[in-house]
C-alpha atoms as a PDB file:
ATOM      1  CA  UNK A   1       0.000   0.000   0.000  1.00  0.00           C
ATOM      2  CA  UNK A   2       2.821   2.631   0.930  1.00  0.00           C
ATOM      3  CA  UNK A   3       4.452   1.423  -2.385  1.00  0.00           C
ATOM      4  CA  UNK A   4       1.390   2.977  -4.287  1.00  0.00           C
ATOM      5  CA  UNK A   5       1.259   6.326  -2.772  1.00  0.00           C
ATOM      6  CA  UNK A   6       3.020   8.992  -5.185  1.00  0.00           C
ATOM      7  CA  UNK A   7       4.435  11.558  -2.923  1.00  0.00           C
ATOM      8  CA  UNK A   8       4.276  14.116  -5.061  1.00  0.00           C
ATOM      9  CA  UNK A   9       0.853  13.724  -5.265  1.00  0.00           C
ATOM     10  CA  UNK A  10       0.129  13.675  -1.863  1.00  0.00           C
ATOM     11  CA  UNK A  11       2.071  16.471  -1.303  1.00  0.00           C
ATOM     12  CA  UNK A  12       0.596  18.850  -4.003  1.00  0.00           C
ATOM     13  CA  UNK A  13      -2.999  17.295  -2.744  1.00  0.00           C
ATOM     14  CA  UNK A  14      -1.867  18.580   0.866  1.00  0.00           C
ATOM     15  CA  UNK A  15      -0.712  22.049   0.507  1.00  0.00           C
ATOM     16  CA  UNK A  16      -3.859  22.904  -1.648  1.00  0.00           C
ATOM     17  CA  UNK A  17      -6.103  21.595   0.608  1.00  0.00           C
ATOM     18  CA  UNK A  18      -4.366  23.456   3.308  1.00  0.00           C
ATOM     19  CA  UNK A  19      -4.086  26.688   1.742  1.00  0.00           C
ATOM     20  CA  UNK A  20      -7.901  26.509   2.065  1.00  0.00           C
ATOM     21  CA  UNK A  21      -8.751  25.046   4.555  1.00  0.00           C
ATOM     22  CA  UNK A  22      -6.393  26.168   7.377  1.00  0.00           C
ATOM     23  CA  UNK A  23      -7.679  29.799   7.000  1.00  0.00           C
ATOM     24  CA  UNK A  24     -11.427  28.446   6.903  1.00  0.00           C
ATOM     25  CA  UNK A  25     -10.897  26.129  10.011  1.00  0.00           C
ATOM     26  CA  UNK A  26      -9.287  29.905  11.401  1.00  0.00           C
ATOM     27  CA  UNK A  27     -12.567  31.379  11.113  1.00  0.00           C
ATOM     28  CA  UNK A  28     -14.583  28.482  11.857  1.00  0.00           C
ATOM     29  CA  UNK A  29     -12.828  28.649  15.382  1.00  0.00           C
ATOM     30  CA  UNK A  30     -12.795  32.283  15.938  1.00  0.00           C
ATOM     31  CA  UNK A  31     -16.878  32.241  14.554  1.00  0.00           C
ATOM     32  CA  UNK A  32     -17.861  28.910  17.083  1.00  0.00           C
ATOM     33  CA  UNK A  33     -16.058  30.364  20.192  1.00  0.00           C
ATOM     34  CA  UNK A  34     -18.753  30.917  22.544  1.00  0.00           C
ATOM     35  CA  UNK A  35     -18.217  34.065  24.830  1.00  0.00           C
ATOM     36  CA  UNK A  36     -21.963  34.126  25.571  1.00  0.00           C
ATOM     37  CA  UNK A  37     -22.028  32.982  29.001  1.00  0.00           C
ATOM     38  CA  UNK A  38     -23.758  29.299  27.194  1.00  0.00           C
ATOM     39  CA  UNK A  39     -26.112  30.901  24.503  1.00  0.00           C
ATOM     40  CA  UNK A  40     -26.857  28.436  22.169  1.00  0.00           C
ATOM     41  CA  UNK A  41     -26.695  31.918  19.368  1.00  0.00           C
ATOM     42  CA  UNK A  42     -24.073  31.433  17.467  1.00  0.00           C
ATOM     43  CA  UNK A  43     -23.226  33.035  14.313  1.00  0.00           C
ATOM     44  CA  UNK A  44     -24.437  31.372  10.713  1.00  0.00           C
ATOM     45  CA  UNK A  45     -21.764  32.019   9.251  1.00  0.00           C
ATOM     46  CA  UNK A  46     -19.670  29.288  10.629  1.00  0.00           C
ATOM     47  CA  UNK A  47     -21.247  26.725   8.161  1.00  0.00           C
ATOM     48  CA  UNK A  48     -19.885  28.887   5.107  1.00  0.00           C
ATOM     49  CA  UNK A  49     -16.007  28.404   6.865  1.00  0.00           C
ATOM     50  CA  UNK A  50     -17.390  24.581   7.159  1.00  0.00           C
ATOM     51  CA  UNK A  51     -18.470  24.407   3.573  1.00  0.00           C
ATOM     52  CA  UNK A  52     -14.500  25.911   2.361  1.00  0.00           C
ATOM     53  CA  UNK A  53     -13.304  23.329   4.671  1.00  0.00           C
ATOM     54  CA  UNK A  54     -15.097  20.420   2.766  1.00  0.00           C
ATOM     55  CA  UNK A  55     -14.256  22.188  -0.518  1.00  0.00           C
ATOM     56  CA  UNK A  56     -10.301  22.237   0.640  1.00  0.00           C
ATOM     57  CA  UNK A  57     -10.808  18.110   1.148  1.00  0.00           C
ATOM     58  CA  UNK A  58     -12.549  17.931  -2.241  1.00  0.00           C
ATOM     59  CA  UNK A  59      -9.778  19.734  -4.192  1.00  0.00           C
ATOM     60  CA  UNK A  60      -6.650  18.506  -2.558  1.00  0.00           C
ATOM     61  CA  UNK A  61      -7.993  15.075  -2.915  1.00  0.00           C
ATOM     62  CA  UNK A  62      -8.909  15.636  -6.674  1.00  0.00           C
ATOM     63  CA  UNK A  63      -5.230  16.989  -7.055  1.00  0.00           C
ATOM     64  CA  UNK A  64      -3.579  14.121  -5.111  1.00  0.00           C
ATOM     65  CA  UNK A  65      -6.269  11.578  -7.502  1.00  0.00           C
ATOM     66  CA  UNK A  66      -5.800  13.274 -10.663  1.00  0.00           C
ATOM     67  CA  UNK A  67      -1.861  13.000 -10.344  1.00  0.00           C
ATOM     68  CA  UNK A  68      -1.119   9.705  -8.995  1.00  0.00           C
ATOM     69  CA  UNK A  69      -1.686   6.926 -11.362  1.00  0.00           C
ATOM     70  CA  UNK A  70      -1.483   3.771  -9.059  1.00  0.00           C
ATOM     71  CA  UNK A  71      -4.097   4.090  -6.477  1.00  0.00           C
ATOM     72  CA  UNK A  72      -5.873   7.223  -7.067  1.00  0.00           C
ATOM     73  CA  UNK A  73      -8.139   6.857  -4.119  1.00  0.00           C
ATOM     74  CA  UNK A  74      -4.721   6.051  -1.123  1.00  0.00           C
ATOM     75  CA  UNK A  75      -3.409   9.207  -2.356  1.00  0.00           C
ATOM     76  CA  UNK A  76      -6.447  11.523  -2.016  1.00  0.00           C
ATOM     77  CA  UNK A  77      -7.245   9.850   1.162  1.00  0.00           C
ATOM     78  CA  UNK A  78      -3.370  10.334   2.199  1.00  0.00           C
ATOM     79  CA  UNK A  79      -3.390  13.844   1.036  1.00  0.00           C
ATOM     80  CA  UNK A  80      -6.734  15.020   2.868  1.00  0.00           C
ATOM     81  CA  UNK A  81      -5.877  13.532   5.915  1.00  0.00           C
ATOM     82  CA  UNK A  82      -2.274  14.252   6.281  1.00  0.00           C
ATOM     83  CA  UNK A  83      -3.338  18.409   5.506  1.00  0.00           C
ATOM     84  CA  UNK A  84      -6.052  17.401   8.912  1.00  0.00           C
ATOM     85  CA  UNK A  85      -3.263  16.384  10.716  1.00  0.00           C
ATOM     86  CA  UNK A  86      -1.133  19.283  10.236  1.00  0.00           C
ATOM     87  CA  UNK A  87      -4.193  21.655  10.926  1.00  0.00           C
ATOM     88  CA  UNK A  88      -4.810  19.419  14.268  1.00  0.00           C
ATOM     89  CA  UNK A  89      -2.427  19.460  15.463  1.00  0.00           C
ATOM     90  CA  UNK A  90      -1.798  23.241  15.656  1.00  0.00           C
ATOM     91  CA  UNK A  91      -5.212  23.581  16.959  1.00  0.00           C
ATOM     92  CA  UNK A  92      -4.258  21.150  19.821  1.00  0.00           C
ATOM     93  CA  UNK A  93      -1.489  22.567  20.795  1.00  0.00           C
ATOM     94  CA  UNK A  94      -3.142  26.339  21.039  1.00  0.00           C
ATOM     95  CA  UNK A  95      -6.474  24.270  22.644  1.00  0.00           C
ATOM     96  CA  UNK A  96      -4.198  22.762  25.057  1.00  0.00           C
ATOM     97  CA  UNK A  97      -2.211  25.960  25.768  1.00  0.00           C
ATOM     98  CA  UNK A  98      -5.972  27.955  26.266  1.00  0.00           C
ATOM     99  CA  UNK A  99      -6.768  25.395  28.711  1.00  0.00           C
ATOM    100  CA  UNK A 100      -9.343  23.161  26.895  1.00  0.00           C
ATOM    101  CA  UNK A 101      -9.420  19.529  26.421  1.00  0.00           C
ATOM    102  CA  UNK A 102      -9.444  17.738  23.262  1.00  0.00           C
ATOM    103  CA  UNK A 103     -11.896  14.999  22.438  1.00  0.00           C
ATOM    104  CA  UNK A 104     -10.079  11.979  20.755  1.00  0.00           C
ATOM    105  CA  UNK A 105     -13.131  10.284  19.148  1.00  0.00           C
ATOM    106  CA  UNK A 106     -14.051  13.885  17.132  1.00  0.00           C
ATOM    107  CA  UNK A 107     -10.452  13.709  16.609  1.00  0.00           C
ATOM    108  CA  UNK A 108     -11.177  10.260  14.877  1.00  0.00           C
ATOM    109  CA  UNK A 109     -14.324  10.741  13.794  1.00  0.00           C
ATOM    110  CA  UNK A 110     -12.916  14.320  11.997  1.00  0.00           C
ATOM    111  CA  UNK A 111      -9.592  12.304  10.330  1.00  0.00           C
ATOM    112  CA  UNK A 112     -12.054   9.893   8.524  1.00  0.00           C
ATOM    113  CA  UNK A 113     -14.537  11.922   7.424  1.00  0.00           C
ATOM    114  CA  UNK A 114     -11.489  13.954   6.314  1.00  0.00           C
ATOM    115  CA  UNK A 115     -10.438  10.740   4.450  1.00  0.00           C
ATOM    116  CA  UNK A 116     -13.833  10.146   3.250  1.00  0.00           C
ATOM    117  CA  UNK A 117     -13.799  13.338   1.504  1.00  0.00           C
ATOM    118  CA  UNK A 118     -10.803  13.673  -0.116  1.00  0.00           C
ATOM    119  CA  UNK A 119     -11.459   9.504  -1.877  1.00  0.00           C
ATOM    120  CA  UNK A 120     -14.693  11.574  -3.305  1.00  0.00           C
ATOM    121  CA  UNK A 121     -12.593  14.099  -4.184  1.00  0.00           C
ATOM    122  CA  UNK A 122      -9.796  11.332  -5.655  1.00  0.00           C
ATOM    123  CA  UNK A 123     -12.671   9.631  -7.883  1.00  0.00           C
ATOM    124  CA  UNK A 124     -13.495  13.504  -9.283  1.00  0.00           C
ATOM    125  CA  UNK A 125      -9.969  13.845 -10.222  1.00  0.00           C
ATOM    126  CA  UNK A 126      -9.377  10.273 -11.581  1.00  0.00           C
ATOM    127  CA  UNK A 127     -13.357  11.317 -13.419  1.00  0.00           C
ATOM    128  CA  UNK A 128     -11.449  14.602 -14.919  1.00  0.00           C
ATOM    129  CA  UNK A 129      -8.229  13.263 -16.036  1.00  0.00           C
ATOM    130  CA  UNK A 130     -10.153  10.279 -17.874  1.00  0.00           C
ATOM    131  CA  UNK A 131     -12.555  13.076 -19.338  1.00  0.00           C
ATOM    132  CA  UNK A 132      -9.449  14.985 -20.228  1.00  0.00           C
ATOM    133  CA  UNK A 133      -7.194  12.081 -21.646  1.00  0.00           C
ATOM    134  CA  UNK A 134     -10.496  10.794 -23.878  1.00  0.00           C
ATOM    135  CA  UNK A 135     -11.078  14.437 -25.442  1.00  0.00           C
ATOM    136  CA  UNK A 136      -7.008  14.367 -26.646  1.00  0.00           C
END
């Protein structure tokens, strides 16, 4: 399995989705902090930084698929999940530093869907460079 994965692709799969998604997941955090005293009002816009984060999986994991030739799907997976890491584990550190805990199964949870996303995103870019190879 590590034999498949194209670092390359990985790598170019991982810095695009973190250009986009580490300043989304900056706003997310600053947009969910709750300094209401436990209001339950929190602004809307939170779910637009969500929807840039799931569009950051989606690309880098088209990127990673599009590029790598053996195992498309590893490498989008790879790529998407390596860019949560690096974003995690910033945001632990900082959470840790403010005080908070961390929960280890959203941690989990979070990676795979993470994962999850970016093989979608893999199976666009395998879709596109098919499409793309075919109109040549």
């Amino acid at each position: 399995m590590l034999s498949a994965l194209n670092v390359a692709a990985v790598r170019r799969g991982a810095l695009i989705c973190l250009v986009i998604a580490a300043p989304a997941a900056v706003v997310s955090s600053l947009l969910a902090d709750d300094d209401s005293g436990g209001s339950t009002n929190q602004s809307n816009w939170v779910f637009i930084a969500l929807a840039a984060v799931v569009i950051a999986y989606l690309a880098g994991g088209a990127a990673a698929g599009r590029r790598a030739t053996a195992a498309p799907f590893a490498n989008g997976a790879t790529a998407t999940l390596s860019a949560f890491v690096v974003v995690q584990v910033i945001f632990g550190i900082v959470r840790l530093a403010q005080g908070d805990g961390l929960s280890p199964i959203g941690l989990i949870f979070n990676g795979l869907l993470a994962a999850t996303i970016g093989v979608v995103g893999a199976g666009i870019g395998v879709w596109r460079a098919l499409r793309d190879a075919s109109s040549n």
